[in-house]
N, C-alpha and C. Protein backbone atom coordinates (compact mmCIF):
# COMPACT_ATOMS: atom_id res chain seq x y z
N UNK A 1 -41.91 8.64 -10.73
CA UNK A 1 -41.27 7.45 -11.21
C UNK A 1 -39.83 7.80 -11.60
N UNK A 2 -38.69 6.83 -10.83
CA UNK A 2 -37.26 7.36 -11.44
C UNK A 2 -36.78 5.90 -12.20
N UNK A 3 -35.94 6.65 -13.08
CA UNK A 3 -35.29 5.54 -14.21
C UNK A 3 -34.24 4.83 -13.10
N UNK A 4 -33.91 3.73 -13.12
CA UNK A 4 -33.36 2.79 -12.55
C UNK A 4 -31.74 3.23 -12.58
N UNK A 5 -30.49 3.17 -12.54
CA UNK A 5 -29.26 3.52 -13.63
C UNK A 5 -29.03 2.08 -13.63
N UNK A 6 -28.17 2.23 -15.21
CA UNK A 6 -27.98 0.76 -15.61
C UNK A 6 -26.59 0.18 -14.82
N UNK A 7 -27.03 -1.34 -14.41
CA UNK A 7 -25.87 -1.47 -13.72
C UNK A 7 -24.62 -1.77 -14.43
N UNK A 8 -24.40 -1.74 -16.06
CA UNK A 8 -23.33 -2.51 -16.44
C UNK A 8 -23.02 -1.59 -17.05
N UNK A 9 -22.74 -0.41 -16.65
CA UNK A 9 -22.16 0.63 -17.36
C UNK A 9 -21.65 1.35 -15.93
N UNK A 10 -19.73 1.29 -16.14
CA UNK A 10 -19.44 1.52 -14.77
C UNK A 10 -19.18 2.74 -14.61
N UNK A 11 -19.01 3.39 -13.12
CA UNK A 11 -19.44 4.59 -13.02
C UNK A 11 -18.09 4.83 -12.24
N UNK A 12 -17.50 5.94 -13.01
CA UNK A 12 -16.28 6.31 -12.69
C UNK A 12 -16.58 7.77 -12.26
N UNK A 13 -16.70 8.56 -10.96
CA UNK A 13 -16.86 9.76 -10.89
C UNK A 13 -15.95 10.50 -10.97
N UNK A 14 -15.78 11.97 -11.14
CA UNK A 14 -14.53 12.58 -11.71
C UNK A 14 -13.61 12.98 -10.29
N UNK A 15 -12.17 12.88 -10.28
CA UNK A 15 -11.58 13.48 -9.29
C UNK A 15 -11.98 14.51 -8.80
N UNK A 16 -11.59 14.82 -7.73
CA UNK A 16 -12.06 16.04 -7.49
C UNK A 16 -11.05 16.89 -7.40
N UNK A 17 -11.50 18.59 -7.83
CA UNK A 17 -9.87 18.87 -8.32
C UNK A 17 -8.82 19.19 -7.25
N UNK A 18 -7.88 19.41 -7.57
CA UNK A 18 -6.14 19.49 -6.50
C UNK A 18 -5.67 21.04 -6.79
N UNK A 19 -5.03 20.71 -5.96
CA UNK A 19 -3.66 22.55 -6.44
C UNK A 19 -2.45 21.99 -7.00
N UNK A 20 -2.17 20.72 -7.27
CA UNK A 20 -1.64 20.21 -8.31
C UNK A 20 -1.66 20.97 -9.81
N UNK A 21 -2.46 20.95 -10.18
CA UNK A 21 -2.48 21.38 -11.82
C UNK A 21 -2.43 23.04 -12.03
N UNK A 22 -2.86 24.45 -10.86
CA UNK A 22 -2.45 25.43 -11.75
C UNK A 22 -0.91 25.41 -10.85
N UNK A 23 -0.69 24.85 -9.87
CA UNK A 23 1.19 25.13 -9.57
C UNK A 23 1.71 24.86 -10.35
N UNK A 24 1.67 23.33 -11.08
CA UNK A 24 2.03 22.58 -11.95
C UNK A 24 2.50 23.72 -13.15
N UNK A 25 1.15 24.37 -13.66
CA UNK A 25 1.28 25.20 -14.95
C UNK A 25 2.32 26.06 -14.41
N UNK A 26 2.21 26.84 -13.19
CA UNK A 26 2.95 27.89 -13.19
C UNK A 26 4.66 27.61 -12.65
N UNK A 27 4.64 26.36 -12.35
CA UNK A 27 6.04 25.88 -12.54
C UNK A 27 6.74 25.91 -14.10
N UNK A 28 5.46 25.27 -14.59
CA UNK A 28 6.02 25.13 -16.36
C UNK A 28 6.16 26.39 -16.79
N UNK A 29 5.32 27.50 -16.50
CA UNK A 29 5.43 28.79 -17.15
C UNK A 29 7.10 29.37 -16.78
N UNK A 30 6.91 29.05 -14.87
CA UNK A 30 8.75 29.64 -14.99
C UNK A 30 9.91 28.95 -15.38
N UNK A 31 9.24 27.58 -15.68
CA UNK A 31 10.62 26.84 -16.21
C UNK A 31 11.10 27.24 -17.41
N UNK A 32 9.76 27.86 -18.33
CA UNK A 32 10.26 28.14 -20.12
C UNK A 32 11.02 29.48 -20.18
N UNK A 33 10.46 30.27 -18.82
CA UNK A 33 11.13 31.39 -18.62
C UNK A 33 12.22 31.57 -18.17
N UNK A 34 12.63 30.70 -17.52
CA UNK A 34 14.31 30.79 -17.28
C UNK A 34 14.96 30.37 -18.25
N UNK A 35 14.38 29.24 -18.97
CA UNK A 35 15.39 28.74 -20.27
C UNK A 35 15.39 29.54 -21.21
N UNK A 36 14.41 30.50 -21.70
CA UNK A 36 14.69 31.37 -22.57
C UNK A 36 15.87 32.18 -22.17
N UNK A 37 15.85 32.89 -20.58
CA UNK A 37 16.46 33.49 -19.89
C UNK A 37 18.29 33.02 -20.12
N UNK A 38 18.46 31.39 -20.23
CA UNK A 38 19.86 31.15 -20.30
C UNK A 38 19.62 30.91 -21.92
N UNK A 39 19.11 30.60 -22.53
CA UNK A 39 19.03 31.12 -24.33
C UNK A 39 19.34 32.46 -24.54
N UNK A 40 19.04 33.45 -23.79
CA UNK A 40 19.37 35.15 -24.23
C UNK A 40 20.83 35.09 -23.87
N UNK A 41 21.22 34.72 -22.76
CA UNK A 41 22.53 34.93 -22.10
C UNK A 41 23.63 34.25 -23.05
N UNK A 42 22.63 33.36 -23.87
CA UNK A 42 24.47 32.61 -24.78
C UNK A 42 24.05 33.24 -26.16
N UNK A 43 23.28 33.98 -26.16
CA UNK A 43 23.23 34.27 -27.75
C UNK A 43 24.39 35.03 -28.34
N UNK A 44 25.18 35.86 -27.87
CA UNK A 44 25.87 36.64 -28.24
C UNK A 44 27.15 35.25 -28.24
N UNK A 45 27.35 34.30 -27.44
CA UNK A 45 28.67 33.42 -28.15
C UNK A 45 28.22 32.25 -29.40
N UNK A 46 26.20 31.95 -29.17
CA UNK A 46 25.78 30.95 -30.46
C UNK A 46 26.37 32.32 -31.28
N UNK A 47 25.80 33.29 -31.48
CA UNK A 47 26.17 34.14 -33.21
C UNK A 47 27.36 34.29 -33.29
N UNK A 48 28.13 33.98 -32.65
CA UNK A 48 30.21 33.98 -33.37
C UNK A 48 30.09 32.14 -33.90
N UNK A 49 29.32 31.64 -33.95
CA UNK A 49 29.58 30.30 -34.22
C UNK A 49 29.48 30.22 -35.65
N UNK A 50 30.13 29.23 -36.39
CA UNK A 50 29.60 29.29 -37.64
C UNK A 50 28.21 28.39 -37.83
N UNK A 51 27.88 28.81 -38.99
CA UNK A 51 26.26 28.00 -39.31
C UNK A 51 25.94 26.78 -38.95
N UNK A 52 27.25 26.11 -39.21
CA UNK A 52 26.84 24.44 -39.15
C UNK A 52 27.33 24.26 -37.55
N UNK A 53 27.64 25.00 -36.98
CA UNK A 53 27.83 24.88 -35.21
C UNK A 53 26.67 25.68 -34.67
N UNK A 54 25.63 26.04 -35.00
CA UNK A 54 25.04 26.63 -34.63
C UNK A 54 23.71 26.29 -34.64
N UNK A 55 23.91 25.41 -35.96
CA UNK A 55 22.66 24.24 -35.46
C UNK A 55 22.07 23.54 -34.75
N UNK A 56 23.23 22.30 -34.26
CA UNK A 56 23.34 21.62 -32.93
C UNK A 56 22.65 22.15 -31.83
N UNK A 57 23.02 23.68 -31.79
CA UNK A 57 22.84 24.35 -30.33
C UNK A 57 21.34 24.61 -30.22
N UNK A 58 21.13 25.42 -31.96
CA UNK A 58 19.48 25.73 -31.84
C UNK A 58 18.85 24.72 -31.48
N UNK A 59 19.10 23.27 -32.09
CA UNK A 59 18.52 22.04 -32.32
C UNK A 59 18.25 21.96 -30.75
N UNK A 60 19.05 21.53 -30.50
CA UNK A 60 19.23 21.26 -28.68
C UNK A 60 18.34 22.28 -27.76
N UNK A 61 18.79 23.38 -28.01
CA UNK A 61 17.91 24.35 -27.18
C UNK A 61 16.51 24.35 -27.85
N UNK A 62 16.28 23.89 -28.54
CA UNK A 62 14.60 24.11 -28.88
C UNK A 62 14.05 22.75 -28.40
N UNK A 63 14.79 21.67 -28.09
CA UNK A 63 14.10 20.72 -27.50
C UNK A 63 14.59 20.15 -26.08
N UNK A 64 15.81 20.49 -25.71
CA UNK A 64 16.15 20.09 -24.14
C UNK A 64 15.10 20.63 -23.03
N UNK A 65 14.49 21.81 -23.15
CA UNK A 65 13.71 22.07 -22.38
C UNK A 65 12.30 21.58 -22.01
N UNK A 66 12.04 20.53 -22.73
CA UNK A 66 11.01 19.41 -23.17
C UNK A 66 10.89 18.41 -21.36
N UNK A 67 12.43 17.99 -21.70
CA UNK A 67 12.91 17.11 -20.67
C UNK A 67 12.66 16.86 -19.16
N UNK A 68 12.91 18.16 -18.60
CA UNK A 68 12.63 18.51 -17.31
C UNK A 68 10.92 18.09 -17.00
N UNK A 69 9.66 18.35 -17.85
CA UNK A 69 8.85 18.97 -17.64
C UNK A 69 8.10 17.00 -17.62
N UNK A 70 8.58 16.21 -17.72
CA UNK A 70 7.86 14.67 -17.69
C UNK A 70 7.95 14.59 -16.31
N UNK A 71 8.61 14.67 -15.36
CA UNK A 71 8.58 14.43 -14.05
C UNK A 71 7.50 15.31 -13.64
N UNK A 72 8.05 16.61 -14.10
CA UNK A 72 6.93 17.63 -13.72
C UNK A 72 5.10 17.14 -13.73
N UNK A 73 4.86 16.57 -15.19
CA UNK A 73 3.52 16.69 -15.25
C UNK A 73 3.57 15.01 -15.18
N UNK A 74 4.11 13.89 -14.44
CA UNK A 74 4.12 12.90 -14.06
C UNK A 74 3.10 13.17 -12.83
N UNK A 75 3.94 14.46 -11.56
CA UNK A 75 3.26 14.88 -10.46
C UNK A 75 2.28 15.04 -10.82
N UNK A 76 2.20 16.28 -11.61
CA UNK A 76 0.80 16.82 -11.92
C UNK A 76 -0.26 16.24 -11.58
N UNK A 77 -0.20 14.90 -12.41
CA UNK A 77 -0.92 13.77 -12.54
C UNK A 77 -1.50 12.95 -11.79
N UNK A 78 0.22 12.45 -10.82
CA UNK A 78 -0.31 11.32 -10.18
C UNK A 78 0.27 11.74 -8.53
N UNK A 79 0.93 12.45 -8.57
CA UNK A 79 1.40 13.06 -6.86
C UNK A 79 2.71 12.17 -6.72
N UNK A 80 3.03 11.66 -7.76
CA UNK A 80 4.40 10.94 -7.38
C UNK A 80 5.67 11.54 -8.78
N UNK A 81 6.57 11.78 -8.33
CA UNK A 81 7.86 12.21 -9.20
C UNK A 81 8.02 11.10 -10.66
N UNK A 82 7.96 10.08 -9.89
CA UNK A 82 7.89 8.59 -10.61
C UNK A 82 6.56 7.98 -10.96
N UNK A 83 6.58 7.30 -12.29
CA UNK A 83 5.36 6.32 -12.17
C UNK A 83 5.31 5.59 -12.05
């Protein structure tokens, strides 16, 4: 005897997976790695800056690299650059 499945409970089966998501990661992995990469290269002109100029820059560099990575995991996602 088998249980019936209920019909009003809808049945969404899972994607099946892509090579989308570990390229994806390993794009993101070399993207943080180059930006650190141009973060090392200006450090020696951020430390001649004074304190309050030097903020801005940290500020900025700890979050510009954010930016790039929405298109990125837009793809990831949906296979399009755009949504």
């Amino acid at each position: 005897m088998t249980a019936e499945p209920d019909q009003n409970l809808p049945h969404n089966p899972p994607d099946p997976p892509n090579w989308r998501q570990p390229f994806g990661v390993i794009l993101i992995l070399l993207l943080i790695l180059l930006w650190i990469g141009f973060a090392l290269g200006i450090i020696d002109w951020i430390s001649e800056l004074n304190f309050w100029l030097q903020l801005p820059v940290y500020i900025f560099a700890g979050i510009a690299w954010i930016f790039p990575l929405k298109p990125l995991l837009t793809w990831m996602n949906t296979g399009k650059f755009r949504s």
